[in-house]
PDB file of N, CA and C in Angstrom:
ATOM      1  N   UNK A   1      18.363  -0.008  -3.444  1.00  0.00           N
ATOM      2  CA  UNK A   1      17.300   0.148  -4.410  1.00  0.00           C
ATOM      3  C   UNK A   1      17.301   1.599  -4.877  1.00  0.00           C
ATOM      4  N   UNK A   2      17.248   1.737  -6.295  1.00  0.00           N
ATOM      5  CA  UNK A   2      17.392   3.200  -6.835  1.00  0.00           C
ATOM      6  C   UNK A   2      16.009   3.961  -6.610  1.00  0.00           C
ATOM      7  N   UNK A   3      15.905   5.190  -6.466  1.00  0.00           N
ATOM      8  CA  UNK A   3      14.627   6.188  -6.609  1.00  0.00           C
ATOM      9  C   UNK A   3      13.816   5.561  -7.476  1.00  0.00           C
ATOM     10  N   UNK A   4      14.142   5.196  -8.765  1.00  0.00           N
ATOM     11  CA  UNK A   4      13.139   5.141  -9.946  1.00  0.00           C
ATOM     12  C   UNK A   4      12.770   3.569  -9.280  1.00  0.00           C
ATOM     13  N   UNK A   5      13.372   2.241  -9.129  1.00  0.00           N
ATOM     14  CA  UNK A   5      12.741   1.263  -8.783  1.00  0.00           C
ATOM     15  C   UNK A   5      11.933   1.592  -7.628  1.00  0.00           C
ATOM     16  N   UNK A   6      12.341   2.578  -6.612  1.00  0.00           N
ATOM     17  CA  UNK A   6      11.419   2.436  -5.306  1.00  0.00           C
ATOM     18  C   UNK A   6      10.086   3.280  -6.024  1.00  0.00           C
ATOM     19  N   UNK A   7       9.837   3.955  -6.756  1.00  0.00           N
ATOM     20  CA  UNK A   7       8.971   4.640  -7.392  1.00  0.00           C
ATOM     21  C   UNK A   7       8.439   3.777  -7.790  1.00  0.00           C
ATOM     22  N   UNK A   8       8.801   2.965  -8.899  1.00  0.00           N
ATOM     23  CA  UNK A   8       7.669   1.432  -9.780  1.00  0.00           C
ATOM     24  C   UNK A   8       7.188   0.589  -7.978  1.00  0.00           C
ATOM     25  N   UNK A   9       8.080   0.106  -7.711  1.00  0.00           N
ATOM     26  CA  UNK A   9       7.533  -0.504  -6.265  1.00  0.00           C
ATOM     27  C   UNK A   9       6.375  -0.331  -5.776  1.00  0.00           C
ATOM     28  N   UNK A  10       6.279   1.382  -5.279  1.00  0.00           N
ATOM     29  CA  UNK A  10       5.039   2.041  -4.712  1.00  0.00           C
ATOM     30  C   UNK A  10       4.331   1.785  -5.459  1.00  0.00           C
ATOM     31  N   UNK A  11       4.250   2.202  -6.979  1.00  0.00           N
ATOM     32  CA  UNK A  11       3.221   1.983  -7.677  1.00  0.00           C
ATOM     33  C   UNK A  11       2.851   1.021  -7.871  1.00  0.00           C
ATOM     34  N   UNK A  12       2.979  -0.138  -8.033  1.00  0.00           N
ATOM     35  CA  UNK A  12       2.943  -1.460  -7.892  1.00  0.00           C
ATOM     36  C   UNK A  12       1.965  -1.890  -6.955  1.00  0.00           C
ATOM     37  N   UNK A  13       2.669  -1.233  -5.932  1.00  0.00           N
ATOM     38  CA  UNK A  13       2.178  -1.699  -4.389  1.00  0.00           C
ATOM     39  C   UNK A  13       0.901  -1.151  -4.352  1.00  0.00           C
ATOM     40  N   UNK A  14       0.215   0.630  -4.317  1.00  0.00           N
ATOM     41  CA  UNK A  14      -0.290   0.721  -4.323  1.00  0.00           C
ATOM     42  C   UNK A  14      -1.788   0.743  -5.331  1.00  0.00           C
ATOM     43  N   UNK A  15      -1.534  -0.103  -6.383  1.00  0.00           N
ATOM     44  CA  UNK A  15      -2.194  -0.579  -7.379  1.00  0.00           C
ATOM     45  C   UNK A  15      -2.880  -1.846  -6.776  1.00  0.00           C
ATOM     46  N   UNK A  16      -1.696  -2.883  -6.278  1.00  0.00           N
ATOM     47  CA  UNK A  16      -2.572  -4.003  -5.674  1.00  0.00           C
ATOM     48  C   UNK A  16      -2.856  -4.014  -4.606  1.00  0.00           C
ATOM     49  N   UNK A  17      -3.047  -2.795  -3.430  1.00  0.00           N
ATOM     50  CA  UNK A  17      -3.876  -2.575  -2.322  1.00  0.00           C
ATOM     51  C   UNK A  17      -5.416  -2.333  -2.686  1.00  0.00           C
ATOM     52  N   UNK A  18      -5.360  -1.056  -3.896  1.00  0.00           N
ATOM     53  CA  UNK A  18      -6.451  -0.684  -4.607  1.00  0.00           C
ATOM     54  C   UNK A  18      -7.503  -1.909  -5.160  1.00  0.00           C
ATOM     55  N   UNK A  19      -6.624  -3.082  -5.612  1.00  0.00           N
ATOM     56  CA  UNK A  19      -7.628  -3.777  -6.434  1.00  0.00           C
ATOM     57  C   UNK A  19      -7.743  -4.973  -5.115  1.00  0.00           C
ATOM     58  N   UNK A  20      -6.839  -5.081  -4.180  1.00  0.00           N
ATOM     59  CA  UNK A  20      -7.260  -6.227  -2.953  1.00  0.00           C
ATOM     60  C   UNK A  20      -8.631  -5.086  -2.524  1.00  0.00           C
ATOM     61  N   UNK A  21      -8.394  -4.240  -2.386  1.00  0.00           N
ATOM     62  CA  UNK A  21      -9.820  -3.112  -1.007  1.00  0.00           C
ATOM     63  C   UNK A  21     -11.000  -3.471  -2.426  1.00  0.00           C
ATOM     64  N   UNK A  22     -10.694  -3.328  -3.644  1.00  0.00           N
ATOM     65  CA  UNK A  22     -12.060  -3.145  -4.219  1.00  0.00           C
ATOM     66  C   UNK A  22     -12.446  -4.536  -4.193  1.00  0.00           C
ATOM     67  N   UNK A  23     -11.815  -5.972  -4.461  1.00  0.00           N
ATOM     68  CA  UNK A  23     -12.281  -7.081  -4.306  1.00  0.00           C
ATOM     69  C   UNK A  23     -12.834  -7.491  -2.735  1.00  0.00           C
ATOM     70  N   UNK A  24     -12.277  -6.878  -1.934  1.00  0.00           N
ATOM     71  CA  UNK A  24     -12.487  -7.185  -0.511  1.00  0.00           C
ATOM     72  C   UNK A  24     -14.220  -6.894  -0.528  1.00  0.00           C
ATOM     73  N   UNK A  25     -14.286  -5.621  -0.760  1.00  0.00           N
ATOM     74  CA  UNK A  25     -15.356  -4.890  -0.449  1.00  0.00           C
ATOM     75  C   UNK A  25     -16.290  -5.854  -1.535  1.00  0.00           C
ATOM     76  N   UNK A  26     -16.504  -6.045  -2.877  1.00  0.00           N
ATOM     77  CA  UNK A  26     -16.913  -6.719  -3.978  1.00  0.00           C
ATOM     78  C   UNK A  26     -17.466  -8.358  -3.300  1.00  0.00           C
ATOM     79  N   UNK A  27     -16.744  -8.534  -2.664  1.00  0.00           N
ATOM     80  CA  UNK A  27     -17.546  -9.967  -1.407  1.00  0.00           C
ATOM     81  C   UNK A  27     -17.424 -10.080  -0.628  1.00  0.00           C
ATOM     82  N   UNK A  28     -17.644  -8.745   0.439  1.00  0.00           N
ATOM     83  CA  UNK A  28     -18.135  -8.533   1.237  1.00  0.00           C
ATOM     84  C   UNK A  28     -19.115  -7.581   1.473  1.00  0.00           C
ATOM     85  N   UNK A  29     -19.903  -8.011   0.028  1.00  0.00           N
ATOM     86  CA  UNK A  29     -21.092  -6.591   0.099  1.00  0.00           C
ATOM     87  C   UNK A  29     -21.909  -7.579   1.273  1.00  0.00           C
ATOM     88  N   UNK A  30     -22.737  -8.767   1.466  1.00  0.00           N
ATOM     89  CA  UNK A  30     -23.123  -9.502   2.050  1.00  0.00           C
ATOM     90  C   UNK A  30     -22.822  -8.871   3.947  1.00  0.00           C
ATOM     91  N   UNK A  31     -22.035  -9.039   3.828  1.00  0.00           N
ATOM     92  CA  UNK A  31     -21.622  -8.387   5.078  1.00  0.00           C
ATOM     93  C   UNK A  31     -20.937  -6.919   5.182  1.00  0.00           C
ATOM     94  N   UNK A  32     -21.708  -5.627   5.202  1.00  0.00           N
ATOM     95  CA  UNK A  32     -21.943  -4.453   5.324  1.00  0.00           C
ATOM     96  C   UNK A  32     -20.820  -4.047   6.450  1.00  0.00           C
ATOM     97  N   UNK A  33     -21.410  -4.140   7.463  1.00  0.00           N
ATOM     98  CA  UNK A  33     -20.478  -4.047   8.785  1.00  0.00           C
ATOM     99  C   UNK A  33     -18.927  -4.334   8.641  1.00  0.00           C
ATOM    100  N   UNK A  34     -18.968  -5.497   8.203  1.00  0.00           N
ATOM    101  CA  UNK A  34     -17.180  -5.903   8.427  1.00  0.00           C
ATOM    102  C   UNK A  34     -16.791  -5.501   6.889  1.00  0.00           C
ATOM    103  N   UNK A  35     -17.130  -5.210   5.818  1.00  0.00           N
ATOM    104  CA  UNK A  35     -16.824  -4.493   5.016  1.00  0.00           C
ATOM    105  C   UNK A  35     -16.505  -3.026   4.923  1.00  0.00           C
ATOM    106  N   UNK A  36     -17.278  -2.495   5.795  1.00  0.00           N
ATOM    107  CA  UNK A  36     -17.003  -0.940   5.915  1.00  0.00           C
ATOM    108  C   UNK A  36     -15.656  -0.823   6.886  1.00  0.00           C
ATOM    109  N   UNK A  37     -15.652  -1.753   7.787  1.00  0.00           N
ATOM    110  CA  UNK A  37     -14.051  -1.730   8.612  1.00  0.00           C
ATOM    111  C   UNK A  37     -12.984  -1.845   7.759  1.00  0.00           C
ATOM    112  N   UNK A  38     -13.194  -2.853   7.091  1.00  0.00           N
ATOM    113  CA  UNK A  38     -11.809  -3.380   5.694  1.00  0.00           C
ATOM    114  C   UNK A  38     -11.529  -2.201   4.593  1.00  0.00           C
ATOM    115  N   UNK A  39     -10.580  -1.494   5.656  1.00  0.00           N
ATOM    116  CA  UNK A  39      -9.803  -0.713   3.928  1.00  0.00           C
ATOM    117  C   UNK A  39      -8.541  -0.633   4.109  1.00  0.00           C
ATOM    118  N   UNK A  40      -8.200  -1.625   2.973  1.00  0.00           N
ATOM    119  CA  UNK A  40      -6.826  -1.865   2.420  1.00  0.00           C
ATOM    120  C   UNK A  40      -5.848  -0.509   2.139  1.00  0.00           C
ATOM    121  N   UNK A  41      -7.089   0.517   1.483  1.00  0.00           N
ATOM    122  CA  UNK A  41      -6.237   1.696   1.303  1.00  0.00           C
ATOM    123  C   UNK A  41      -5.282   2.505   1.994  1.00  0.00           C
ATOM    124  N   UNK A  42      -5.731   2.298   3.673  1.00  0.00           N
ATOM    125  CA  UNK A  42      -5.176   2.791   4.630  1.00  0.00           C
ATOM    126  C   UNK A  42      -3.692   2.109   4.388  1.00  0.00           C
ATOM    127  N   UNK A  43      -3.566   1.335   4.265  1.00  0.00           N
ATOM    128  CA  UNK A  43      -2.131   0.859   3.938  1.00  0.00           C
ATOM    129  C   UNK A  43      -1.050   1.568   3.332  1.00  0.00           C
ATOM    130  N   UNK A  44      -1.754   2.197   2.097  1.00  0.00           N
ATOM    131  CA  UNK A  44      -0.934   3.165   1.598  1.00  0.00           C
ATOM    132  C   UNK A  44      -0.017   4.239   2.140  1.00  0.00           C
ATOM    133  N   UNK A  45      -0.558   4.843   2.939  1.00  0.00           N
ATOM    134  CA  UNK A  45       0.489   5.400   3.875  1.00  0.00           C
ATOM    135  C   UNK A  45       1.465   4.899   4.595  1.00  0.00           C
ATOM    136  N   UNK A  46       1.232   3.709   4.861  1.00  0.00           N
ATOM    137  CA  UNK A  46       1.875   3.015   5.839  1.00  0.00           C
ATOM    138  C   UNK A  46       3.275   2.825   5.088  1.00  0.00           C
ATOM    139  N   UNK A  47       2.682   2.147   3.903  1.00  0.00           N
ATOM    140  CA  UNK A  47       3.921   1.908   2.461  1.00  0.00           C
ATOM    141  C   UNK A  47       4.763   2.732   2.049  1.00  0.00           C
ATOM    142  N   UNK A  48       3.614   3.379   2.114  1.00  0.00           N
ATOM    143  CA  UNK A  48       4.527   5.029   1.479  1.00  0.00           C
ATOM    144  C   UNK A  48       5.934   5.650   2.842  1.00  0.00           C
ATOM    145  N   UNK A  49       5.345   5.599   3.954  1.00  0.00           N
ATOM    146  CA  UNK A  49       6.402   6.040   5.344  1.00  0.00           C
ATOM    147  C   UNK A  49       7.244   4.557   5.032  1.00  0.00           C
ATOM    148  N   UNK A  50       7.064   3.674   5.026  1.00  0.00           N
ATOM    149  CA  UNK A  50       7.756   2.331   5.178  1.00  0.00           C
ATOM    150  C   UNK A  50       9.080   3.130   4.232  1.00  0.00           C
ATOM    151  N   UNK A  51       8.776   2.688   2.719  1.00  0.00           N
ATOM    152  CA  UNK A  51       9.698   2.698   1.759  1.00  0.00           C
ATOM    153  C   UNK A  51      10.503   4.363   1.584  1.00  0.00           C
ATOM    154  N   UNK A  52      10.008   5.419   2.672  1.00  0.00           N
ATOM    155  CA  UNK A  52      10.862   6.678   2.038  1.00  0.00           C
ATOM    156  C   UNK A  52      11.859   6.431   3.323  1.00  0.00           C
ATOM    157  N   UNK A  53      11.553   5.929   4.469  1.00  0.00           N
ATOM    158  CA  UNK A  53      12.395   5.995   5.766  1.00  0.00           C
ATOM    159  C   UNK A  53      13.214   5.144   5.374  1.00  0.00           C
ATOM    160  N   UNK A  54      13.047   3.872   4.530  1.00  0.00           N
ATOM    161  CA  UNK A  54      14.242   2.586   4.201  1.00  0.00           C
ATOM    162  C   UNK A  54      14.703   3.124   3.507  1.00  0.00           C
ATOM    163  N   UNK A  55      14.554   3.960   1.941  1.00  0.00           N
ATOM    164  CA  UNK A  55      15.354   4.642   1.049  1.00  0.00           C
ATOM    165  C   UNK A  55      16.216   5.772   2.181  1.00  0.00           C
ATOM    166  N   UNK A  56      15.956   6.484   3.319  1.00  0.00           N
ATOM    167  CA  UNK A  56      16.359   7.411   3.536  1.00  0.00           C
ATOM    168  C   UNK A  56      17.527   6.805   4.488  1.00  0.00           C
ATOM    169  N   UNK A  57      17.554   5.580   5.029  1.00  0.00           N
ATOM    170  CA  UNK A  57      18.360   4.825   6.022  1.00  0.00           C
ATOM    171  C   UNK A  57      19.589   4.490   5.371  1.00  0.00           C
ATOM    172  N   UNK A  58      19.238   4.167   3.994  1.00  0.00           N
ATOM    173  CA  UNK A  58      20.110   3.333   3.403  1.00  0.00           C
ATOM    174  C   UNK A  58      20.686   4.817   2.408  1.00  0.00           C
ATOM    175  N   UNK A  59      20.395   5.450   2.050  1.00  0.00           N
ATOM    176  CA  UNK A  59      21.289   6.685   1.522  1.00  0.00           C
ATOM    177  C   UNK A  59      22.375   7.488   2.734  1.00  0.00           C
ATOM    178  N   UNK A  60      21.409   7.196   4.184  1.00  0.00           N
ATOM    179  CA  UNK A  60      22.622   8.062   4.951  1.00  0.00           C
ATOM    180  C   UNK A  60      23.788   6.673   5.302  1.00  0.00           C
ATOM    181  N   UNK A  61      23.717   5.907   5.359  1.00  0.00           N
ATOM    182  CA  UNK A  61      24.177   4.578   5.094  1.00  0.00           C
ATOM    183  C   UNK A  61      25.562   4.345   4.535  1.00  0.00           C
ATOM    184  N   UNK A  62      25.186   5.489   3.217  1.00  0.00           N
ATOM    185  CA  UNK A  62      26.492   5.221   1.991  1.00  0.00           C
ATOM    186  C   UNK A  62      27.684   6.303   2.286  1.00  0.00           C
TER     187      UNK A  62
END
């Protein structure tokens, strides 16, 4: 996968974490408690280490 696709990817990715955490939260106002635990956003990092260590595996790779 090239730089520029792993770039759209992330963005991608972290676009529909953003709009899953704001819908999450959006019905689960009702429930306060287990809403304030639920954030999708935290993911983002996770994505972000995921996809630079696989780009970086697969470049020492070649």
């Amino acid at each position: 996968m090239s730089r520029a696709n792993l770039g759209v990817f992330e963005a991608n990715l972290l676009a529909i974490l953003e709009a899953i955490n704001e819908l999450v939260h959006l019905e689960l106002l009702i429930d306060a408690e287990f809403a304030a635990n639920v954030n999708f956003l935290s993911l983002r990092n996770l994505a972000s280490n995921e996809l630079f260590f696989t780009a970086f595996i697969n470049e020492e790779e070649l």
